[in-house]
Protein backbone atom coordinates (compact mmCIF):
# COMPACT_ATOMS: atom_id res chain seq x y z
CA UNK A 1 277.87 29.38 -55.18
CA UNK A 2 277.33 32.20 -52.85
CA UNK A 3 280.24 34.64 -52.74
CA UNK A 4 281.62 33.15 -48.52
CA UNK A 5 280.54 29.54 -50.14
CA UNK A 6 283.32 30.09 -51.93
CA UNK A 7 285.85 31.02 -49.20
CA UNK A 8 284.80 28.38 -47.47
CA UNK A 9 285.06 25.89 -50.57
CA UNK A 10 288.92 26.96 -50.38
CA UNK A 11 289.51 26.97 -47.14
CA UNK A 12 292.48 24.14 -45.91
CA UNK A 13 290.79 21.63 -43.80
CA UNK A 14 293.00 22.07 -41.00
CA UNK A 15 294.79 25.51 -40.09
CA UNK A 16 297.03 26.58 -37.95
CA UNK A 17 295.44 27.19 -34.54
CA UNK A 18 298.26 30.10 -34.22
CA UNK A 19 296.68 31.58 -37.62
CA UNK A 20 293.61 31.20 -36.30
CA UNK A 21 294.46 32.84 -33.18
CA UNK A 22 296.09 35.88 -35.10
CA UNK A 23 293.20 35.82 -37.48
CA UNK A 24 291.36 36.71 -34.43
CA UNK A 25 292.45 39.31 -33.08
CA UNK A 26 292.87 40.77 -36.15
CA UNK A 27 288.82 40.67 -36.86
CA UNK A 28 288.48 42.07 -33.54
CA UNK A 29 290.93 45.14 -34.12
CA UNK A 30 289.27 46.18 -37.45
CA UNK A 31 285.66 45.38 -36.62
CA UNK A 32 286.31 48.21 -33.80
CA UNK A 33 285.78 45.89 -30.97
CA UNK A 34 288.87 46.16 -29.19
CA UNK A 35 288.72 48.31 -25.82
CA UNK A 36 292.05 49.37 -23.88
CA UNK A 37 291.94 46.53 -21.82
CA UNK A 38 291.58 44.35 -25.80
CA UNK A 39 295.27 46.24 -27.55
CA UNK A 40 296.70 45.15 -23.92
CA UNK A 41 295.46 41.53 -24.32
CA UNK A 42 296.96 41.55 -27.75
CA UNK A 43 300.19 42.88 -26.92
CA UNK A 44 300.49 40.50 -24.76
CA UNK A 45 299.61 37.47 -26.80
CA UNK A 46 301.83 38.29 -29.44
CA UNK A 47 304.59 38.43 -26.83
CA UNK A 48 303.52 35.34 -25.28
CA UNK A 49 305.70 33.50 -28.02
CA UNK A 50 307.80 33.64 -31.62
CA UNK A 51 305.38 32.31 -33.72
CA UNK A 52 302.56 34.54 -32.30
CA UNK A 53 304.48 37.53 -33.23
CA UNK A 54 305.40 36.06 -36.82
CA UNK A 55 301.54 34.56 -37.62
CA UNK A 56 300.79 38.90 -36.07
CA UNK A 57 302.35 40.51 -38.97
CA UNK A 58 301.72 37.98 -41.74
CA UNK A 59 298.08 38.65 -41.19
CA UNK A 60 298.13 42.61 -40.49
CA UNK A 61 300.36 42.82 -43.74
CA UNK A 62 298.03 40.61 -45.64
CA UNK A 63 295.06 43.07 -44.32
CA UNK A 64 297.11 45.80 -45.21
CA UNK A 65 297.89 45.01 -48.58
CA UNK A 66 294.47 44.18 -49.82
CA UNK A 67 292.94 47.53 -48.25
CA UNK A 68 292.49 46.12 -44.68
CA UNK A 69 289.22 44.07 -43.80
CA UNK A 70 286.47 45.74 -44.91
CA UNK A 71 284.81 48.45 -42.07
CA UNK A 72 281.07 47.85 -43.47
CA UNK A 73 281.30 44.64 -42.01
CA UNK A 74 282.16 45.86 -38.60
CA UNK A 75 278.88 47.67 -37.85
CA UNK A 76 276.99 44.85 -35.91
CA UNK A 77 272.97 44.70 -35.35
CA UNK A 78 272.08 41.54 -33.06
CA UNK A 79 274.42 39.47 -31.39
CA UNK A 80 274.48 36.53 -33.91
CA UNK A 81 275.24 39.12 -36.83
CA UNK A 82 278.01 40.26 -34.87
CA UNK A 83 279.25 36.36 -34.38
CA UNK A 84 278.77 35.71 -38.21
CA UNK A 85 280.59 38.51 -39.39
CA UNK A 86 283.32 38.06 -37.23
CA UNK A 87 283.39 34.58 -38.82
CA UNK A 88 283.30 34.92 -42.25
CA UNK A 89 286.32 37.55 -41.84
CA UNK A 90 288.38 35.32 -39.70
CA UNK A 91 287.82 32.77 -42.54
CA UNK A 92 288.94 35.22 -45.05
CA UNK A 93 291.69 36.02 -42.95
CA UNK A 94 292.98 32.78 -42.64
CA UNK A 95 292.25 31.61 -46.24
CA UNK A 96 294.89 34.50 -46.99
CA UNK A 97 297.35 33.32 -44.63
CA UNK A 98 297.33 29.67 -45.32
CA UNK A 99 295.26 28.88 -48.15
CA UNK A 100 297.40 29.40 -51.53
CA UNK A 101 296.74 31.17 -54.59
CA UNK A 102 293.10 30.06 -54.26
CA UNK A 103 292.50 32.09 -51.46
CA UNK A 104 294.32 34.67 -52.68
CA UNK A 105 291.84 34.83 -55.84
CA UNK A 106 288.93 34.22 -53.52
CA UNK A 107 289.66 37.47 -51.44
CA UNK A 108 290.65 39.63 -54.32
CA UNK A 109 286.97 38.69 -55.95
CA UNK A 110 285.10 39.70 -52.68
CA UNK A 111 286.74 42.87 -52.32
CA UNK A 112 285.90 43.60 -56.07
CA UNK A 113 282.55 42.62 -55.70
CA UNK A 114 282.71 45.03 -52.66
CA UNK A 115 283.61 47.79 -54.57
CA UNK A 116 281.74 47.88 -57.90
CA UNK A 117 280.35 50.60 -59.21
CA UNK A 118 276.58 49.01 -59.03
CA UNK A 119 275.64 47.21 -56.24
CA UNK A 120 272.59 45.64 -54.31
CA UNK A 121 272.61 44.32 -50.65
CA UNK A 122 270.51 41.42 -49.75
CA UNK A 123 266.92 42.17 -50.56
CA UNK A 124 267.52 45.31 -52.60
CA UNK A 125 266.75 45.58 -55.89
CA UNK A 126 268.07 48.92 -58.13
CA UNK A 127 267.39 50.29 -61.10
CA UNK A 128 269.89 52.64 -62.83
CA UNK A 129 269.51 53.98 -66.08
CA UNK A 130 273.61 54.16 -68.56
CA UNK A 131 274.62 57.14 -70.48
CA UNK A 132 273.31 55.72 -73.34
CA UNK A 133 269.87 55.15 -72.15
CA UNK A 134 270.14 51.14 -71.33
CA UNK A 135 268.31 50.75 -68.18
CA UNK A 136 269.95 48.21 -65.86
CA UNK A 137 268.30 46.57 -63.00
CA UNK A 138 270.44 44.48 -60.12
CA UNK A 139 268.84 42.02 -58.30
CA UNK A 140 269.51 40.81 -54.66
CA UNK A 141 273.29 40.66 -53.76
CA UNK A 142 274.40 41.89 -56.84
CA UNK A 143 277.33 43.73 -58.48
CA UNK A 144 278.29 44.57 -61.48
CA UNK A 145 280.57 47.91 -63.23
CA UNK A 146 280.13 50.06 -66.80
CA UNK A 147 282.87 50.12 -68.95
CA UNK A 148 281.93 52.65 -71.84
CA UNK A 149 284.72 53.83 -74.67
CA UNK A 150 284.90 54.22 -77.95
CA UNK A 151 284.79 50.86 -79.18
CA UNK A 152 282.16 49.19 -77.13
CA UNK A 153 279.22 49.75 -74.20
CA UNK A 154 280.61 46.78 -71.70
CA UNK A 155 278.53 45.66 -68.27
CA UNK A 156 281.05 43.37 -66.14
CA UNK A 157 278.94 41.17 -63.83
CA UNK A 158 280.87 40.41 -60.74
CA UNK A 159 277.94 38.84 -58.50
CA UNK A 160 274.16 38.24 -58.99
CA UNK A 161 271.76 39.00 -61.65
CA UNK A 162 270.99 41.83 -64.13
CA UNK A 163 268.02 42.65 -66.15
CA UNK A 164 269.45 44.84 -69.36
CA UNK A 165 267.13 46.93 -71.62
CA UNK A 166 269.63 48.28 -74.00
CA UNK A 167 269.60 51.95 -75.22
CA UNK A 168 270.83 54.17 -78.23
CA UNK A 169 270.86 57.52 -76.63
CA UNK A 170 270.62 60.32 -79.88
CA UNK A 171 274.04 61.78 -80.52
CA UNK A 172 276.06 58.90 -79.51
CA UNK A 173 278.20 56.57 -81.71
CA UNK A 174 276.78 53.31 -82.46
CA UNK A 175 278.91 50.43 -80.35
CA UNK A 176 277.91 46.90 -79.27
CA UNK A 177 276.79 46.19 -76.13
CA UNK A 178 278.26 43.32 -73.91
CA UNK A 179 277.69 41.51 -70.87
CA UNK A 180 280.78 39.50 -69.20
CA UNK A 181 280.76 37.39 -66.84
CA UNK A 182 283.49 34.60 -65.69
CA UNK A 183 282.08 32.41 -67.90
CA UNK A 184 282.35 34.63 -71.14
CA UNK A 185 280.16 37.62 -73.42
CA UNK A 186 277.22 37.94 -73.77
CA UNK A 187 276.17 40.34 -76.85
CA UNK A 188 272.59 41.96 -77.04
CA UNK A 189 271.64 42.08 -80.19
CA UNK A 190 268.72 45.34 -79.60
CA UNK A 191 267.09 43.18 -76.62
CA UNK A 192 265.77 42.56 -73.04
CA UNK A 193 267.34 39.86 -71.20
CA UNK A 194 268.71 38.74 -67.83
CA UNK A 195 272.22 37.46 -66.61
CA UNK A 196 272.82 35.23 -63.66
CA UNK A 197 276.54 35.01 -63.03
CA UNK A 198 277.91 32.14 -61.27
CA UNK A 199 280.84 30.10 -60.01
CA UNK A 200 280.79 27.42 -62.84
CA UNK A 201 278.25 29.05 -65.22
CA UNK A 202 276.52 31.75 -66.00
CA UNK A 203 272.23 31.69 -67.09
CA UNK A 204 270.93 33.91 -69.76
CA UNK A 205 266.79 34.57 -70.55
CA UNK A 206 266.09 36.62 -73.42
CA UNK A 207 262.54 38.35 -73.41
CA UNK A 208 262.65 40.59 -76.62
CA UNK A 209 265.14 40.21 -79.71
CA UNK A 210 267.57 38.42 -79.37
CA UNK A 211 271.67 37.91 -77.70
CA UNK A 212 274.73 35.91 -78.87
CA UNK A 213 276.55 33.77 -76.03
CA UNK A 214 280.48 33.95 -76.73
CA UNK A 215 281.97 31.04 -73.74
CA UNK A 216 285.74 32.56 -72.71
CA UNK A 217 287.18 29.43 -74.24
CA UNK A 218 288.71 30.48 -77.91
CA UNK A 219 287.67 27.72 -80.09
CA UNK A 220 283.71 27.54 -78.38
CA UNK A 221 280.95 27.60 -80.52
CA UNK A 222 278.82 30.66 -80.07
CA UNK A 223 274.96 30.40 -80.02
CA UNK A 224 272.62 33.25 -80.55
CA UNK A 225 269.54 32.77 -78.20
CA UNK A 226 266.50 34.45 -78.65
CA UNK A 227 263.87 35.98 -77.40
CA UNK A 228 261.29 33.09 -75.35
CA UNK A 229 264.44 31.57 -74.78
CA UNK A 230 267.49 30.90 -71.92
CA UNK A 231 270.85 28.87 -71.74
CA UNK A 232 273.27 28.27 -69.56
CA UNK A 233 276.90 28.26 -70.51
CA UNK A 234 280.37 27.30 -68.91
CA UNK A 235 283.68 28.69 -69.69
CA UNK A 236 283.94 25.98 -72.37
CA UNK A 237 280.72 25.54 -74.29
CA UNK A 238 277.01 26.99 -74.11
CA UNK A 239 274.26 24.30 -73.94
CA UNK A 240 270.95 24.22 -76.01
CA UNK A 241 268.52 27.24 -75.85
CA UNK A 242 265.40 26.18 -73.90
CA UNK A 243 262.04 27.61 -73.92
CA UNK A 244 262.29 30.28 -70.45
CA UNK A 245 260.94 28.97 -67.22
CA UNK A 246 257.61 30.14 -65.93
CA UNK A 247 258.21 33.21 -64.31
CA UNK A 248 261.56 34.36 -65.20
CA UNK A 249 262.30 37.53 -64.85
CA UNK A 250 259.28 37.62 -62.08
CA UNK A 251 262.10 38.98 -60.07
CA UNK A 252 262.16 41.92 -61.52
CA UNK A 253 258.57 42.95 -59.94
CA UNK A 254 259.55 41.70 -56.88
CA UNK A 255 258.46 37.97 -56.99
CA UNK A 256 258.95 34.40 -56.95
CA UNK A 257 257.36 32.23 -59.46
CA UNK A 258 257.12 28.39 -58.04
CA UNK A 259 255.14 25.82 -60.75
CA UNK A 260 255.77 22.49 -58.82
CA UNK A 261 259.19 23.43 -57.66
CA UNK A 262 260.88 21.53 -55.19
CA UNK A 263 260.44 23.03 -51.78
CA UNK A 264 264.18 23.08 -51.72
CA UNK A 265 265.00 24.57 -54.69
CA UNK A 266 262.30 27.44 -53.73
CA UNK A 267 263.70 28.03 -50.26
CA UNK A 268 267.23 28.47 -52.02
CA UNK A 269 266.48 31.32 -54.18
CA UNK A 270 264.12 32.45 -51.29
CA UNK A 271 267.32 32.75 -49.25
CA UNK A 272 268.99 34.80 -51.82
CA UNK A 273 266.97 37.39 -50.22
CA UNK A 274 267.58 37.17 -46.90
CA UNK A 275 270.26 37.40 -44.37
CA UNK A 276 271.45 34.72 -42.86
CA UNK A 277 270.70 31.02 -43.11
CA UNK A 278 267.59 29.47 -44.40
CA UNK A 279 268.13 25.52 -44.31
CA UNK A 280 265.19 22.86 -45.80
CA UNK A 281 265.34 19.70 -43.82
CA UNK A 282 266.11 16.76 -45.79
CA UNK A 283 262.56 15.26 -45.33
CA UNK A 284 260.27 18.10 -47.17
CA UNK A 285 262.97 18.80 -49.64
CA UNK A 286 260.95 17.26 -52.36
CA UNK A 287 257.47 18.61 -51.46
CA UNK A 288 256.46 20.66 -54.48
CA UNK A 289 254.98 24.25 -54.47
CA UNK A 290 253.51 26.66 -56.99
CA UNK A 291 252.37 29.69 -56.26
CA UNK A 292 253.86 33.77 -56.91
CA UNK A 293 255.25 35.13 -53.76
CA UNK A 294 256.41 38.79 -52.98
CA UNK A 295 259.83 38.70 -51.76
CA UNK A 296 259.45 41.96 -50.06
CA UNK A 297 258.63 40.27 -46.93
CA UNK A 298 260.71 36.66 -46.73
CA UNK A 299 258.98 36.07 -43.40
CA UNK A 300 255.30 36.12 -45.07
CA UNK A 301 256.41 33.43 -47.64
CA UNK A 302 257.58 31.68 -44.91
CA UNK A 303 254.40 31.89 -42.67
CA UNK A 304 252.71 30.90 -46.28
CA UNK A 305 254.49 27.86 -46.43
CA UNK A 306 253.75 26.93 -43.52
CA UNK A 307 249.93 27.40 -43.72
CA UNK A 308 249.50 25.43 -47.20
CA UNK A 309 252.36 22.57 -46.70
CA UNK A 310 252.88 20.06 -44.25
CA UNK A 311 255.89 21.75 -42.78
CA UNK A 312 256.98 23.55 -39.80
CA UNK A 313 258.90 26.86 -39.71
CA UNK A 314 261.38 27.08 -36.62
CA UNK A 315 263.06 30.33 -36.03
CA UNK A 316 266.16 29.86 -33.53
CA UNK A 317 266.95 33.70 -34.41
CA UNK A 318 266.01 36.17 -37.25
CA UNK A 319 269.26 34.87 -38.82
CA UNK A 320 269.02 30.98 -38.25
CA UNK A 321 265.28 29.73 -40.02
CA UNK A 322 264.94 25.77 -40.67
CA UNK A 323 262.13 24.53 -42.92
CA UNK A 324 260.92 20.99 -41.73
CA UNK A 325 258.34 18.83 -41.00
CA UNK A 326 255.39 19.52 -39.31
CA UNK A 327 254.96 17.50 -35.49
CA UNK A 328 252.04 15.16 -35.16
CA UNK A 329 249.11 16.28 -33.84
């Protein structure tokens, strides 16, 4: 689940429209989009009664006591980037306010993700190489921070996907390397391999040696996968190493592998790497495509599609893209 997916997910169904109201004004103060004419508006709403005064400073001191809503978000492009992120901060906003301790969570994981040490925006991909030589790669939307001491060479995944190439720098002390994630450890075991972190599990592909999967729980089983192989594992249990997809770690050149994928299922992870929303329409979700596309340019894949499949690409704006089927004639 995307990282506002899950805001959303914990979001009551029905708010206060007070909340909402202060939750509003609030986005507008720290996104920089109040004028004079705005701070008089607001003084006068929270005048206008009690509880608009009260729902005020529960929000402004929820702001200010997780670090205020984040200013990178306030820098708009078009007009419908400034509309969504005005949105998914209100959300977060009101999640705080009104949604429990699973809002609380929820905001306290998006500012971490926020501030980790490596990080990729949508579309990026980096490559950084550790103090001990390990070369780490982040794919789109990721984030992840390095943890190095005396006992052990530790990678915490907060978002995304990583593509490790452990190291042994000369002069160093020998110490295992780990990757966490929510879910649990992975170890490398003098390997190549990926990490996909997730809400409810995390996916592993091993390309040279070999790792050993550790799930949070105390009393799971732990599985050593190896290379040719991937698993998926939840906080409880890992499942049974699989021979690796076609096209794995394709990502890491910049690609897309598809070998009869659902046309859904591609234009998910096609999303991943682009803003905004990409939606399939129900009735070409289960066309199937193969092919290796360059994710470089999203739009390409998309014009792609739409010359090889029976499907229609309709662009309301660069940030709102629907996938269905083609008209007649």
């Amino acid at each position: 689940m995307h990282r506002l997916d899950a805001l959303n997910a914990t979001r009551p169904r029905s708010a206060d429209p007070v909340v909402l109201q202060a939750a509003d004004w609030l986005v507008k103060l720290h996104a920089g989009e109040m004028d004079e004419a705005g701070h008089r508006a607001l003084h006068a709403w929270r005048a206008q009664a009690p509880e608009h005064e009260r729902a005020w400073q529960a929000a402004d001191e929820l702001a200010r006591t997780f670090g205020r809503v984040p200013t990178g978000l306030g820098v708009p492009t078009l007009e419908s980037a400034r509309r969504l992120r005005r949105r998914v901060l209100l959300r977060s906003t009101v999640l705080l306010a009104t949604g429990g301790p699973a809002a609380w969570l929820a905001w306290r994981t998006w500012g971490v993700e926020l501030a980790a040490e490596y990080r990729t925006a949508v579309g990026e991909r980096r490559g950084f190489v550790l103090a001990d030589g390990t070369r780490l790669l982040l794919d789109t939307g990721s984030a992840a921070d390095v943890v190095f001491d005396g006992r052990e060479r530790l990678v915490l995944l907060r978002a995304g996907r990583i593509l490790v190439e452990t190291g042994h720098a000369a002069g160093l002390p020998a110490r295992p390397f780990f990757v966490q994630t929510a879910q649990g450890r992975v170890r490398a075991l003098g390997t190549r391999f990926t990490v996909r972190g997730g809400d409810e599990h995390t996916r592993v592909a091993v390309f040279e040696h070999a790792v050993e999967i550790a799930p949070r729980a105390t009393d799971a089983t732990r599985v050593v996968v190896r290379a040719g192989q991937e698993v998926d594992f939840t906080r409880d249990a890992a499942g049974t190493p699989r021979a690796i997809a076609a096209g794995a770690d394709a990502w890491s050149q910049g690609a897309l592998v598809a070998d009869r994928q659902r046309l859904e299922d591609f234009l998910a992870e096609l999303s991943r790497y682009r803003s905004g929303v990409l939606h399939c329409a129900p009735e070409v979700a289960n066309l199937r495509i193969s092919g290796v596309f360059q994710v470089a340019d999203t739009d390409q894949v998309l014009a792609t599609l739409a010359q090889t499949l029976p499907v229609q690409v309709r662009t309301r704006t660069r940030y709102w893209v629907t996938v269905g089927a083609r008209a007649p004639g």
